[in-house]
Protein backbone atom coordinates (compact mmCIF):
# COMPACT_ATOMS: atom_id res chain seq x y z
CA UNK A 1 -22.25 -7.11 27.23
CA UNK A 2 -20.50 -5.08 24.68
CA UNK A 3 -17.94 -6.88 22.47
CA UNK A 4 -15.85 -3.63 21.82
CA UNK A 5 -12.55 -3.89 24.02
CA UNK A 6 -11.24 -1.33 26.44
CA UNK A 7 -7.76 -0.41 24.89
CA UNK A 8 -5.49 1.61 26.80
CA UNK A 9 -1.49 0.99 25.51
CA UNK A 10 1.00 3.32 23.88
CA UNK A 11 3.90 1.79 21.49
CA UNK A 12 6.43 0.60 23.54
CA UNK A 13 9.67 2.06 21.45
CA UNK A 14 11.60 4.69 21.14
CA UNK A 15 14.39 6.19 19.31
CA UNK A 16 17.70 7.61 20.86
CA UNK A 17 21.09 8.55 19.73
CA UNK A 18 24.23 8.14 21.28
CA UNK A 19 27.41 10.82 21.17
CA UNK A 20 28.52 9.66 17.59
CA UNK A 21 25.29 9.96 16.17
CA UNK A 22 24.37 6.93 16.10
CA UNK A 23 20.34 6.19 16.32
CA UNK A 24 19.29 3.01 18.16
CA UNK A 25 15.56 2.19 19.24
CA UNK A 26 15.25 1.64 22.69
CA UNK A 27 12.17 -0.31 24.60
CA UNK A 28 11.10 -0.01 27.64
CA UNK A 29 8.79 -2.55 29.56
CA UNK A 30 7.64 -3.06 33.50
CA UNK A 31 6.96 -6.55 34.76
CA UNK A 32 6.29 -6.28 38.31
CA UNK A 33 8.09 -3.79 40.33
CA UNK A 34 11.44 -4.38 38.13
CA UNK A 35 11.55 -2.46 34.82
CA UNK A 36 13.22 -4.25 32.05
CA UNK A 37 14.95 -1.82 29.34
CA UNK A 38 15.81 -3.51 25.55
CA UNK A 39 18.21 -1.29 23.85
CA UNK A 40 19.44 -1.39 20.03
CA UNK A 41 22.51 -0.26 19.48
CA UNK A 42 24.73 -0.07 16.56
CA UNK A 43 26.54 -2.75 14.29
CA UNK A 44 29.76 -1.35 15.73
CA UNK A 45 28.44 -1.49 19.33
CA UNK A 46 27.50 -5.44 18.31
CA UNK A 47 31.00 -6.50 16.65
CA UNK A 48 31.89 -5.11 20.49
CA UNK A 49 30.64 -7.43 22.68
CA UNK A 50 32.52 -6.10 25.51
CA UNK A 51 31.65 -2.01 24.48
CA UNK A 52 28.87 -0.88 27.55
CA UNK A 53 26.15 1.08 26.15
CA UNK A 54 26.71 4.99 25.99
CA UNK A 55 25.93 6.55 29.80
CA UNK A 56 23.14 9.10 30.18
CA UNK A 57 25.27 12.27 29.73
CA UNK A 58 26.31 11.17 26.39
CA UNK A 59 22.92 10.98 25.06
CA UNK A 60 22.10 13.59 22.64
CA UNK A 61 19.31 14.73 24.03
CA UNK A 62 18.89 15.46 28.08
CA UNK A 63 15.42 15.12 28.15
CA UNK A 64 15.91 11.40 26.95
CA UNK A 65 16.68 8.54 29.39
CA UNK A 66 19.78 6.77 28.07
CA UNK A 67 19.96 2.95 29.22
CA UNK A 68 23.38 2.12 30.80
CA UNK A 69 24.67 -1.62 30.05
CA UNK A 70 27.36 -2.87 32.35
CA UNK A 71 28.06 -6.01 31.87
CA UNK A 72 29.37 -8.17 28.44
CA UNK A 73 27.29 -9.03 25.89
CA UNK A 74 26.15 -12.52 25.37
CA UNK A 75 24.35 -12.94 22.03
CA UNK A 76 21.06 -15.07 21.09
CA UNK A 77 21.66 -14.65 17.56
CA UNK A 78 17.87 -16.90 17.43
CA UNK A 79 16.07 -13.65 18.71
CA UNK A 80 18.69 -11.23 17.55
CA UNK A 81 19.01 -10.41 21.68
CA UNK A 82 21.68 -9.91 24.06
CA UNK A 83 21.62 -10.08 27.47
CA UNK A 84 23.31 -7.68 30.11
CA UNK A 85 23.28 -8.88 33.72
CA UNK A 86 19.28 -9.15 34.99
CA UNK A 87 17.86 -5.91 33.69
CA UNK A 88 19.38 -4.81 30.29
CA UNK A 89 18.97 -6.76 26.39
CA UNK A 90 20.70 -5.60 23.63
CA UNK A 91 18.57 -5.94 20.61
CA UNK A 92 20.10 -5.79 17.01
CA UNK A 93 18.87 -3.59 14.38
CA UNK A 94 17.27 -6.93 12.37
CA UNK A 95 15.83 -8.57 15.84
CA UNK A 96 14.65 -5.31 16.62
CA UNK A 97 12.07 -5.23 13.27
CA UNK A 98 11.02 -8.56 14.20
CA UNK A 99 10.23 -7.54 17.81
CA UNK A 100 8.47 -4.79 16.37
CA UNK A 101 6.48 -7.18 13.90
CA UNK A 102 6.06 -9.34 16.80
CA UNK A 103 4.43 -6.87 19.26
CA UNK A 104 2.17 -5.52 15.88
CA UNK A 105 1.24 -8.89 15.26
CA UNK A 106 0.30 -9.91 19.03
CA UNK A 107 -2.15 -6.44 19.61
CA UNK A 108 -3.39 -7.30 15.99
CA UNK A 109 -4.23 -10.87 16.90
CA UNK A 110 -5.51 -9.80 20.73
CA UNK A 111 -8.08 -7.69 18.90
CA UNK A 112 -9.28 -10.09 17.10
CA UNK A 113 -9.47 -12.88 19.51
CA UNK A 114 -12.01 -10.13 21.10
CA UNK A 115 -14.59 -10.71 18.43
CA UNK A 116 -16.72 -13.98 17.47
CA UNK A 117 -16.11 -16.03 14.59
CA UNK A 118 -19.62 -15.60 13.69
CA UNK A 119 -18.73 -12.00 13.04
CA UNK A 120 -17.14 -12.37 9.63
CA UNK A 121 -19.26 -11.71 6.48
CA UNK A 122 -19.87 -14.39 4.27
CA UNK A 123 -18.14 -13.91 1.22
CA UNK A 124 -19.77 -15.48 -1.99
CA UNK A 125 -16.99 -15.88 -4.92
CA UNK A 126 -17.02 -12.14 -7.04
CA UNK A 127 -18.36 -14.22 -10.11
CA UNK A 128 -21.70 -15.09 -8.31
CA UNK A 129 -22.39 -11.73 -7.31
CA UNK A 130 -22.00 -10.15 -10.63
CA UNK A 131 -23.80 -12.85 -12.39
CA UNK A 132 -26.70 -11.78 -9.68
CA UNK A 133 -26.32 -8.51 -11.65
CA UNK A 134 -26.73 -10.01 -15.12
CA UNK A 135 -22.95 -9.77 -15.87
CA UNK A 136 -20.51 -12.10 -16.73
CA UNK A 137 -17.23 -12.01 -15.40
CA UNK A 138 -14.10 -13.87 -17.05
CA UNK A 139 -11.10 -15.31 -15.21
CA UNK A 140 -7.92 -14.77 -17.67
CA UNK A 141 -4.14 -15.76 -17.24
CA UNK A 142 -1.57 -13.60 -18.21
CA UNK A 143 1.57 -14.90 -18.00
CA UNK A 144 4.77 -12.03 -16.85
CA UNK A 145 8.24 -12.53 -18.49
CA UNK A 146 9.91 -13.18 -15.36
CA UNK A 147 7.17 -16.25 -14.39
CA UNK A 148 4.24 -14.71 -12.37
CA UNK A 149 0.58 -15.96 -13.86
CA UNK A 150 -1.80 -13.16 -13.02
CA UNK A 151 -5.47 -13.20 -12.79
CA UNK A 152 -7.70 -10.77 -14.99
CA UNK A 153 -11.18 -10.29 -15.47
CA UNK A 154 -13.05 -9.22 -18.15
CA UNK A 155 -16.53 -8.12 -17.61
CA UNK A 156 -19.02 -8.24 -19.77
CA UNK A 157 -23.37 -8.16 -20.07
CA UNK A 158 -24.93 -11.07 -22.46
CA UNK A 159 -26.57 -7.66 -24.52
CA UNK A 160 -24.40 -4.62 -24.75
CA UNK A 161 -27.30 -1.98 -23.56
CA UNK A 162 -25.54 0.58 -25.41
CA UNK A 163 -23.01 0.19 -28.42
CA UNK A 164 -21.82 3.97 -28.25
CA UNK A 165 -18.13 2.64 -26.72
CA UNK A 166 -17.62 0.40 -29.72
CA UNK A 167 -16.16 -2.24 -27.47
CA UNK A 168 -13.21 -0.33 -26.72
CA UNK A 169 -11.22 -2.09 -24.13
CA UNK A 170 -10.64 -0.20 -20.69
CA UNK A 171 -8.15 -1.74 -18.54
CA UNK A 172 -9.03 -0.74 -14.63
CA UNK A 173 -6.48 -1.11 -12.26
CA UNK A 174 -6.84 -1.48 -8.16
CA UNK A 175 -4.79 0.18 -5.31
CA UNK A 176 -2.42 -0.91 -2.85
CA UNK A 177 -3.73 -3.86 -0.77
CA UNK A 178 -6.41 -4.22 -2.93
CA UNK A 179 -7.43 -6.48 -6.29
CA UNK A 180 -9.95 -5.66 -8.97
CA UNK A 181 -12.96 -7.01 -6.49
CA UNK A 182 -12.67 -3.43 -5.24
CA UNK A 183 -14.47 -2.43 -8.57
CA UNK A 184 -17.01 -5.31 -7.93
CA UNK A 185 -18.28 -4.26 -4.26
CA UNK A 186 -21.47 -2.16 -5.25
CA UNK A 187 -24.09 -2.82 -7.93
CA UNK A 188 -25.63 0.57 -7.66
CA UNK A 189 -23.26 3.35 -8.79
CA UNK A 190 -20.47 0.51 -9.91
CA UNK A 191 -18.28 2.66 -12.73
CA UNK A 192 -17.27 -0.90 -14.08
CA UNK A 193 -20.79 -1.99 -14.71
CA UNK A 194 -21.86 1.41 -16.28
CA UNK A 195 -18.74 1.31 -18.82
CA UNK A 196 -20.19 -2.30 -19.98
CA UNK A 197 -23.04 -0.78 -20.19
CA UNK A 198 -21.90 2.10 -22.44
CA UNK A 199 -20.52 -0.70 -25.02
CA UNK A 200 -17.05 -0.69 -23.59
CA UNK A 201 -14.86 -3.90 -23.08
CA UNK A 202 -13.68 -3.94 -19.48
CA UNK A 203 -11.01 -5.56 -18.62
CA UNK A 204 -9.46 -5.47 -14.55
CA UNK A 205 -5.93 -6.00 -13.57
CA UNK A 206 -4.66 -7.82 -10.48
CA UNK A 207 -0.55 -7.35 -9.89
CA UNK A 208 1.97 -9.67 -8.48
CA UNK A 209 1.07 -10.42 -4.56
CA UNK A 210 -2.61 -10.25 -4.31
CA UNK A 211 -4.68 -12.86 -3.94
CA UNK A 212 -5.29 -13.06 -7.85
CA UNK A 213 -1.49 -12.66 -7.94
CA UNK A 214 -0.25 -15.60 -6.32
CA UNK A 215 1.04 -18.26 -9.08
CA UNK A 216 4.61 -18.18 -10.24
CA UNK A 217 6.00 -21.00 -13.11
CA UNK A 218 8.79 -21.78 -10.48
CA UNK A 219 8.53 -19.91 -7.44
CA UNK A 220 7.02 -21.16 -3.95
CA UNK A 221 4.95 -17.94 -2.29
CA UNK A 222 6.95 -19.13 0.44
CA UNK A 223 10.29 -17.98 -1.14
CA UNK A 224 11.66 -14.57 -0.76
CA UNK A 225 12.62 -14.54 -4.76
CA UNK A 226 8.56 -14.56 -4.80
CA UNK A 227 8.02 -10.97 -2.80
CA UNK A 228 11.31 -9.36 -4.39
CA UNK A 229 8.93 -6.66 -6.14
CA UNK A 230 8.18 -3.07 -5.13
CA UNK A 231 5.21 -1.06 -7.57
CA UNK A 232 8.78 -0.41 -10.02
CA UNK A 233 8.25 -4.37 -11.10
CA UNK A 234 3.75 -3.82 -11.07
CA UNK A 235 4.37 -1.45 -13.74
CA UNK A 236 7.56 -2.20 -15.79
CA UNK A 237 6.89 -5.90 -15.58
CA UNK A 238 3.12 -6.32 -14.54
CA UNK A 239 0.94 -4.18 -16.20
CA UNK A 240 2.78 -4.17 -19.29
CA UNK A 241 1.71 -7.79 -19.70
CA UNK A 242 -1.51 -6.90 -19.06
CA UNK A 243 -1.94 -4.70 -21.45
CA UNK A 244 0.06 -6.41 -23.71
CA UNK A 245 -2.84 -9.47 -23.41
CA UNK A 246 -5.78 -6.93 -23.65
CA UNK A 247 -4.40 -5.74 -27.22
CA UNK A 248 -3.34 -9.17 -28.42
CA UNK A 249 -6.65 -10.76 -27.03
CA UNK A 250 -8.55 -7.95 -28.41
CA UNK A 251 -6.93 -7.16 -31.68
CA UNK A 252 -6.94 -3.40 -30.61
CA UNK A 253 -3.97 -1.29 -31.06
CA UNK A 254 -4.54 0.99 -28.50
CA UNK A 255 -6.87 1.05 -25.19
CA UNK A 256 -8.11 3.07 -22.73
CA UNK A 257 -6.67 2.66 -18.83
CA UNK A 258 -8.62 3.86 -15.27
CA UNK A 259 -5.89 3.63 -12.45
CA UNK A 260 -6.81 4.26 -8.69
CA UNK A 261 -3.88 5.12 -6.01
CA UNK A 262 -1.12 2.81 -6.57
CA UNK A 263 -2.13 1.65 -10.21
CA UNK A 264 -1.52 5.49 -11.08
CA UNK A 265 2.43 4.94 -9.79
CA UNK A 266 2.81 1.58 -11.24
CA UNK A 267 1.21 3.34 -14.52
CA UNK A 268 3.47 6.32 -13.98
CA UNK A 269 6.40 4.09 -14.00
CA UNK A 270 5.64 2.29 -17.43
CA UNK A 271 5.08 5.52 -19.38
CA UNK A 272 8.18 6.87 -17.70
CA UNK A 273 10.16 4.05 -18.00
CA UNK A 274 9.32 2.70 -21.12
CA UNK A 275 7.71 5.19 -23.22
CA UNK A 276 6.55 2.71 -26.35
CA UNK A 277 3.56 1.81 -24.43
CA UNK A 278 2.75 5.79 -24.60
CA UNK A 279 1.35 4.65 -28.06
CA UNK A 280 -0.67 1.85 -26.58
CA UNK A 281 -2.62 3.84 -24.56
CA UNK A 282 -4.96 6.01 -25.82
CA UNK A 283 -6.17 7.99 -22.74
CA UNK A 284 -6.21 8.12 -19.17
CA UNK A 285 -8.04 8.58 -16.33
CA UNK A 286 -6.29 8.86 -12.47
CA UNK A 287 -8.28 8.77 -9.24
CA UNK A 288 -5.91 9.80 -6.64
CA UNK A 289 -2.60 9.25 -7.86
CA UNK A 290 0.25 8.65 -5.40
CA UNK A 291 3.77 9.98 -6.42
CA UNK A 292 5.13 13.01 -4.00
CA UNK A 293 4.18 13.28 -0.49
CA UNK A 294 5.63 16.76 -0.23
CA UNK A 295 2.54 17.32 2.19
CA UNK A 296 1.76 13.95 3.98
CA UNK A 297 -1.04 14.24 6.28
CA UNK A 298 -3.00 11.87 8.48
CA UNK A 299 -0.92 8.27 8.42
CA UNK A 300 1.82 9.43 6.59
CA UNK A 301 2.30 12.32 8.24
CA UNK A 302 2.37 10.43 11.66
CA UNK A 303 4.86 7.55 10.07
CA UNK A 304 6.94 10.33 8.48
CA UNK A 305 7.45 12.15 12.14
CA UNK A 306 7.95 8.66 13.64
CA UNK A 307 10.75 8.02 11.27
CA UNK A 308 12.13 11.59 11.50
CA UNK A 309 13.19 10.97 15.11
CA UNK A 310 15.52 7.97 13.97
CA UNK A 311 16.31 8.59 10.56
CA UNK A 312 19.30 6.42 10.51
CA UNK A 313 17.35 3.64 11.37
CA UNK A 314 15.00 3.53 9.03
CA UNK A 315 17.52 4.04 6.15
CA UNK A 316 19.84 1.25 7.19
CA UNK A 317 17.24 -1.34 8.07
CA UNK A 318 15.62 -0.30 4.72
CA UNK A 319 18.90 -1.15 2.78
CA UNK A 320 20.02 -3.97 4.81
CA UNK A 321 17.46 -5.84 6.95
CA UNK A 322 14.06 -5.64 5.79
CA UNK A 323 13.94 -9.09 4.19
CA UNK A 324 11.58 -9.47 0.91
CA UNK A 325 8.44 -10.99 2.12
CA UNK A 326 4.73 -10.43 2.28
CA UNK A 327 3.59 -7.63 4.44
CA UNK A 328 2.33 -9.26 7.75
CA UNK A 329 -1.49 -9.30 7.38
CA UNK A 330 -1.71 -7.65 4.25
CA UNK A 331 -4.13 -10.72 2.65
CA UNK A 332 -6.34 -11.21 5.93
CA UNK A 333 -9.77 -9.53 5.55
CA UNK A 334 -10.77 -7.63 8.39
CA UNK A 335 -14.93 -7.19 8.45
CA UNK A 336 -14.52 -9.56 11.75
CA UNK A 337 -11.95 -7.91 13.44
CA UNK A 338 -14.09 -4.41 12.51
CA UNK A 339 -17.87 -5.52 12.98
CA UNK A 340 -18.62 -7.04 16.46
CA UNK A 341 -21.73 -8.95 15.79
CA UNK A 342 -23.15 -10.01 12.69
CA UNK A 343 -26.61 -8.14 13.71
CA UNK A 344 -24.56 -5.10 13.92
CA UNK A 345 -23.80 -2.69 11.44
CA UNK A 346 -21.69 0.09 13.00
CA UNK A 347 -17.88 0.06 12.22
CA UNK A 348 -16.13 -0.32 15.58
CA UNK A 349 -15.03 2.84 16.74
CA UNK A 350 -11.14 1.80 16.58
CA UNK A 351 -11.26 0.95 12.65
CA UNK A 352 -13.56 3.81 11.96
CA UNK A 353 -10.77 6.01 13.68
CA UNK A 354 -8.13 4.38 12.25
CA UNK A 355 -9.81 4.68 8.70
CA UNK A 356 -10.31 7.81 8.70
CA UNK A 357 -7.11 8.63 10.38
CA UNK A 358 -5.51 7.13 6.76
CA UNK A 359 -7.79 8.05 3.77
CA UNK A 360 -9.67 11.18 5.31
CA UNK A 361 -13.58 11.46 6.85
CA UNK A 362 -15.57 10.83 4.07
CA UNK A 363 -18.30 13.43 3.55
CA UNK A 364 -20.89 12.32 3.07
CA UNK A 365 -20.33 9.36 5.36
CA UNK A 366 -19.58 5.82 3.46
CA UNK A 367 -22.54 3.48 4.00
CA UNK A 368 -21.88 1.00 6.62
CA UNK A 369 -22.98 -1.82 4.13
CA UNK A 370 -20.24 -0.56 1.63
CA UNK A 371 -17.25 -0.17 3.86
CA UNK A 372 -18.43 -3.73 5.31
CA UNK A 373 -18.59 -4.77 1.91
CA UNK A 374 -14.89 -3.79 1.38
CA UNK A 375 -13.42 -5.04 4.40
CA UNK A 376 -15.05 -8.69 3.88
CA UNK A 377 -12.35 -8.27 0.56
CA UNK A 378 -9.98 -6.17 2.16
CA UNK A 379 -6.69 -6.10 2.36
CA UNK A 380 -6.24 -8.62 -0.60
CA UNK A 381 -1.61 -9.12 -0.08
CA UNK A 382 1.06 -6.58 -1.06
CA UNK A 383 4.57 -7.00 -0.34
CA UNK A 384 6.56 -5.17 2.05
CA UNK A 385 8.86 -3.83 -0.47
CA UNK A 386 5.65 -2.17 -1.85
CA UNK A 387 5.52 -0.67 1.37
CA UNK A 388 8.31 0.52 1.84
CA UNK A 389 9.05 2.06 -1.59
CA UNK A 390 6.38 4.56 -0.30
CA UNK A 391 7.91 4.99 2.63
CA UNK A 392 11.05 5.77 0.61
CA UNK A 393 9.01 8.59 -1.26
CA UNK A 394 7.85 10.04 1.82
CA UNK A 395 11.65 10.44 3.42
CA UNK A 396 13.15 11.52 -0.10
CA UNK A 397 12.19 15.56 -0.33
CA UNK A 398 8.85 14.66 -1.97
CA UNK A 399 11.37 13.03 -5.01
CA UNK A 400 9.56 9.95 -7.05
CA UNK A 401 12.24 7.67 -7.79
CA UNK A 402 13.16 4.36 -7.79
CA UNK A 403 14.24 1.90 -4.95
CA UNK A 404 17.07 2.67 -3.00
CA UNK A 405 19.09 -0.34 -2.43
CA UNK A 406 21.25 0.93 -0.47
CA UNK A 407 24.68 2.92 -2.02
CA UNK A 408 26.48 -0.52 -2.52
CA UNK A 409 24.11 -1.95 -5.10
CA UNK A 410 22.66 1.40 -6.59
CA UNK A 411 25.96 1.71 -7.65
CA UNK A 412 25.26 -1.89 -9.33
CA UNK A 413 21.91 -0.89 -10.66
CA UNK A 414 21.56 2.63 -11.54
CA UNK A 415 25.58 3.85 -11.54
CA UNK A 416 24.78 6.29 -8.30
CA UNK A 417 24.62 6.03 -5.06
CA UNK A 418 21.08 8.02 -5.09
CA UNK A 419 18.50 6.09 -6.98
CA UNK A 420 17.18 8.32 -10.14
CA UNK A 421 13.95 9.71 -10.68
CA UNK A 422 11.67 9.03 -12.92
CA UNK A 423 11.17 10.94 -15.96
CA UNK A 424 7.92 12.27 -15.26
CA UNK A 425 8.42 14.31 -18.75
CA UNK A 426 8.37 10.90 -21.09
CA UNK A 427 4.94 10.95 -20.74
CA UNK A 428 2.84 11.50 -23.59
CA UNK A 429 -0.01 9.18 -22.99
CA UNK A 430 -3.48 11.67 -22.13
CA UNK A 431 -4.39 11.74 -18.34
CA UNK A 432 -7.19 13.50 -16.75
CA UNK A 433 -6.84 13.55 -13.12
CA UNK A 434 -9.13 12.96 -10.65
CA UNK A 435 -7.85 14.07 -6.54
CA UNK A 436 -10.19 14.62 -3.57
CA UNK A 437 -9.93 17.62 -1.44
CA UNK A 438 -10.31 15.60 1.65
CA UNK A 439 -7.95 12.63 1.15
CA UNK A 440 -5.39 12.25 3.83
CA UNK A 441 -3.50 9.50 1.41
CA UNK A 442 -2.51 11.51 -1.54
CA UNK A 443 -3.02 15.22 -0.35
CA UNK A 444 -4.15 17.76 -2.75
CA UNK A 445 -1.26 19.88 -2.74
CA UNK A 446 1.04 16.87 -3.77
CA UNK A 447 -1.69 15.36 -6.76
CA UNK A 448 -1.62 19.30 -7.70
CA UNK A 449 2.01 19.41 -7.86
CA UNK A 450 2.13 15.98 -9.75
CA UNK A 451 -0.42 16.95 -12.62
CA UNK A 452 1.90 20.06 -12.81
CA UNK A 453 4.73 18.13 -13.78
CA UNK A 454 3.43 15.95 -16.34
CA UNK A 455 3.36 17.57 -19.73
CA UNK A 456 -0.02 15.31 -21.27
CA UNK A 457 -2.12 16.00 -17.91
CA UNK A 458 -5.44 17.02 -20.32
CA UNK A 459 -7.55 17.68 -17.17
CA UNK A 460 -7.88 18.17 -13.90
CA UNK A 461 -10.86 17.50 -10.93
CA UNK A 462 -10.45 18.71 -7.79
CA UNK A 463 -13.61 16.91 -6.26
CA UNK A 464 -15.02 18.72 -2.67
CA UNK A 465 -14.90 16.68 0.38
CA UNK A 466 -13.53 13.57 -1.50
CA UNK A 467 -11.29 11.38 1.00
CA UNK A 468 -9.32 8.32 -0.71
CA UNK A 469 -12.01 5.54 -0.24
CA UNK A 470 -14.90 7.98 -1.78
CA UNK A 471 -13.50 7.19 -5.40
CA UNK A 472 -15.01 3.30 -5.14
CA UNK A 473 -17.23 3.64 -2.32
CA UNK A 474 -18.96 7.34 -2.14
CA UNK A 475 -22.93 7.97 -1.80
CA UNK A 476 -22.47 10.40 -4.66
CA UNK A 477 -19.58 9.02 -6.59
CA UNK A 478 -21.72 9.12 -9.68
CA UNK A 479 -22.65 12.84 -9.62
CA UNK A 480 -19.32 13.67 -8.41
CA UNK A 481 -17.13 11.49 -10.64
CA UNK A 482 -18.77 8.79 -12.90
CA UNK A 483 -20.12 10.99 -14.91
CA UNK A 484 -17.56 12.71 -15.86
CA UNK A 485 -14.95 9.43 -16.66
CA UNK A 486 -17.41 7.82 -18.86
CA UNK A 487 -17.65 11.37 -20.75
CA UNK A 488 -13.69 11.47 -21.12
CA UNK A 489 -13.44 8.11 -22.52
CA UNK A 490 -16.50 8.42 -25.07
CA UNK A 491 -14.71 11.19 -26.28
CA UNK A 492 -11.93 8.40 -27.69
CA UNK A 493 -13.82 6.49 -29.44
């Protein structure tokens, strides 16, 4: 009997806009021979209850069906529904993101009630499996300004094998949804092991969120105050700590930094933002940076066209109703939803697709026993204001700038109605980049047109077939990339 489901849906929403241009996400449903239609409509239609819904010849397009309410509203503010007689609901703007969460959440959970328990890797704790290595690996505190205790480790061999990095400290930082046990999945080809091994002190980061992020002096991870953070606050806030502790702990005046995806914007955002900690950092190394998506392909292209039908939408709920939270699921690994059996070690074809779909196909293919190995640790929490701050990027022009509020309170914070960019030219810190010519999560037009525009960019790689998952997990990685980051940072010490 095969354990792989048979999946046949389409997502049930879609955007309209009525004669004022107005957008409004409408839903359509069948139960039995009666089709149900849910309808969002605008504020102003809500403060209305007695306003009918806009009739199908004042929809701006004729090739959409326009739902026609005709009776009063009556308002379950619970749900953030309205009903209309027996076959029409109104659905506000902030019910209708938490239908949408709702109806993620329930195919989410369906596929995973379709696989066994017994499916899910064990998971032995990351210090066990690098002491099975002959490594030790240190759990640190660093404490934030504004109250968050993050986790670091520092990894280290009982016998440096080599002294020729003079036990320069290397912070390493991880990528969105992920913590530094992304560094820690492999022992062959691990870039974190050969650095020890090189005499360097290696130090990796964990921000605000993840699962070695989740301690605040005063704040419940149950409270809102705890998830009001975006990758602005990771780098500003977060990894200046961090490498605040690594100098202080060290005695070192300066260090060396390896950032992967979103560590390169959070690191972005400290040089840019505040440029002292240019001088802390001595050099640089960025695997796939994310900054402009000028060219979004794969996932980003499909959530930017998505988004494009209903821009309104998205930039109101953005501003207004998107509560701060964790992003739904973001901390629940998913080897069991992905591997059907434990005997089994083919990816399911749905998260192979669906991988692929967002980082690129990886050539040559990522070993089933690595990409298991990741998804036993992965996702590891990120907030939805993380989230969406991309999502931000991606509907701003290709701009990199900071969160957008909404007018009313960027007026507050930044004295503009726009949020500013950020000063990609205050960079002085040394950065060799590092961008793979297959990764559908940073394209290689946009990390070309980003190493363009900062003024200490020392090198550039453009590595062949490369997708955004190759950097940590790729049969070649060392040929392709190792190499050539332990050269750079020898050559600062």
């Amino acid at each position: 009997m095969s354990l792989t489901p048979s999946l046949s849906w389409s997502f049930p929403y879609r955007c309209e806009r009525d004669s004022e241009g107005n957008d409004y996400l409408g839903v359509r449903e069948v139960e039995g021979p009666r089709q149900i239609q849910r309808v969002v409509e605008t504020d102003a239609a809500l403060a209305e209850p007695g306003r009918k819904s806009q009739s199908r010849a004042q929809c701006h397009s004729p090739s959409r069906q326009c739902p026609v309410g005709q009776n009063a509203a009556k308002q379950h503010p619970a749900h953030g529904l309205q009903s209309e007689g027996t076959d029409t609901l109104k659905l506000s703007k902030a019910g209708c993101l938490k239908m949408s969460c709702w109806w993620t959440t329930g195919v989410l959970a369906v596929l995973a009630s379709c696989f066994p328990a017994s499916a899910s890797l064990s998971k032995p704790s990351i210090g066990k499996v690098v002491a099975s290595w002959g490594y030790n690996l240190d759990a640190l505190d660093v404490a934030t300004p504004d109250g968050y205790i993050l986790t670091v480790h520092r990894l280290s061999a009982p016998k440096a094998r080599n002294a020729s990095g003079h036990f320069t400290p290397i912070l390493i930082g991880h990528g969105l949804l992920g913590n530094s046990e992304q560094w820690l999945l492999r022992s062959d080809q691990n870039l974190a092991v050969q650095l020890v091994d090189r005499g360097f002190d290696v130090w990796l980061s964990n921000f605000r969120g993840t699962s070695y992020g989740l301690r605040h002096k005063s704040l419940s991870i149950k409270s809102h105050k705890f998830w009001d953070f975006s990758w602005h606050e990771n780098g500003v806030i977060d990894q200046a700590a961090m490498v605040d502790f690594v100098l202080q702990t060290t005695g070192r005046p300066r260090l060396l930094s390896l950032s992967y995806s979103m560590s390169c914007t959070s690191t972005m955002v400290l040089l840019s933002e505040r440029p002292e900690y240019n001088s802390k950092i001595m050099g640089n190394v960025f695997f796939a940076p994310s900054a402009f998506f000028r060219h979004p392909a794969g996932l980003w292209l499909f959530t930017k066209s998505a988004i494009d039908k209903c821009p309104g939408l998205i930039k109101d709920a953005t501003a207004r109703y998107i509560i701060n939270d964790k992003m739904p699921f973001s901390d629940v690994p998913v080897d069991t939803l992905c591997y059907a059996a434990q005997s089994s070690n083919e990816l399911q074809p749905v998260c192979k697709i669906f991988t692929e779909f967002a980082a690129g196909k990886p050539k040559p293919p990522i070993s089933s026993k690595m990409m298991r190995a990741l998804l036993s640790r992965f996702p590891a929490g990120a907030s939805i204001r993380q989230v969406t701050h991309y999502a931000q990027s991606l509907m701003s022009a290709g701009s990199f700038r900071k969160y957008d509020f909404g007018m009313a309170k960027n007026e507050k914070l930044y004295s503009s109605p726009v949020p500013p960019s950020y000063n990609l030219s205050a960079i002085s810190s040394p950065i060799h980049f590092f961008y793979g010519l297959g990764d559908l999560t940073v394209s290689a037009e946009d990390a070309a047109a980003l190493s363009s525009e900062i003024p200490s960019v020392v090198s550039v790689h453009k590595v062949p077939r490369f997708n955004h998952l190759d950097f940590v997990l790729a049969k070649n990685v060392d040929e392709a990339v190792n190499k050539k980051v332990i050269d750079h940072f020898l050559s600062y010490v």
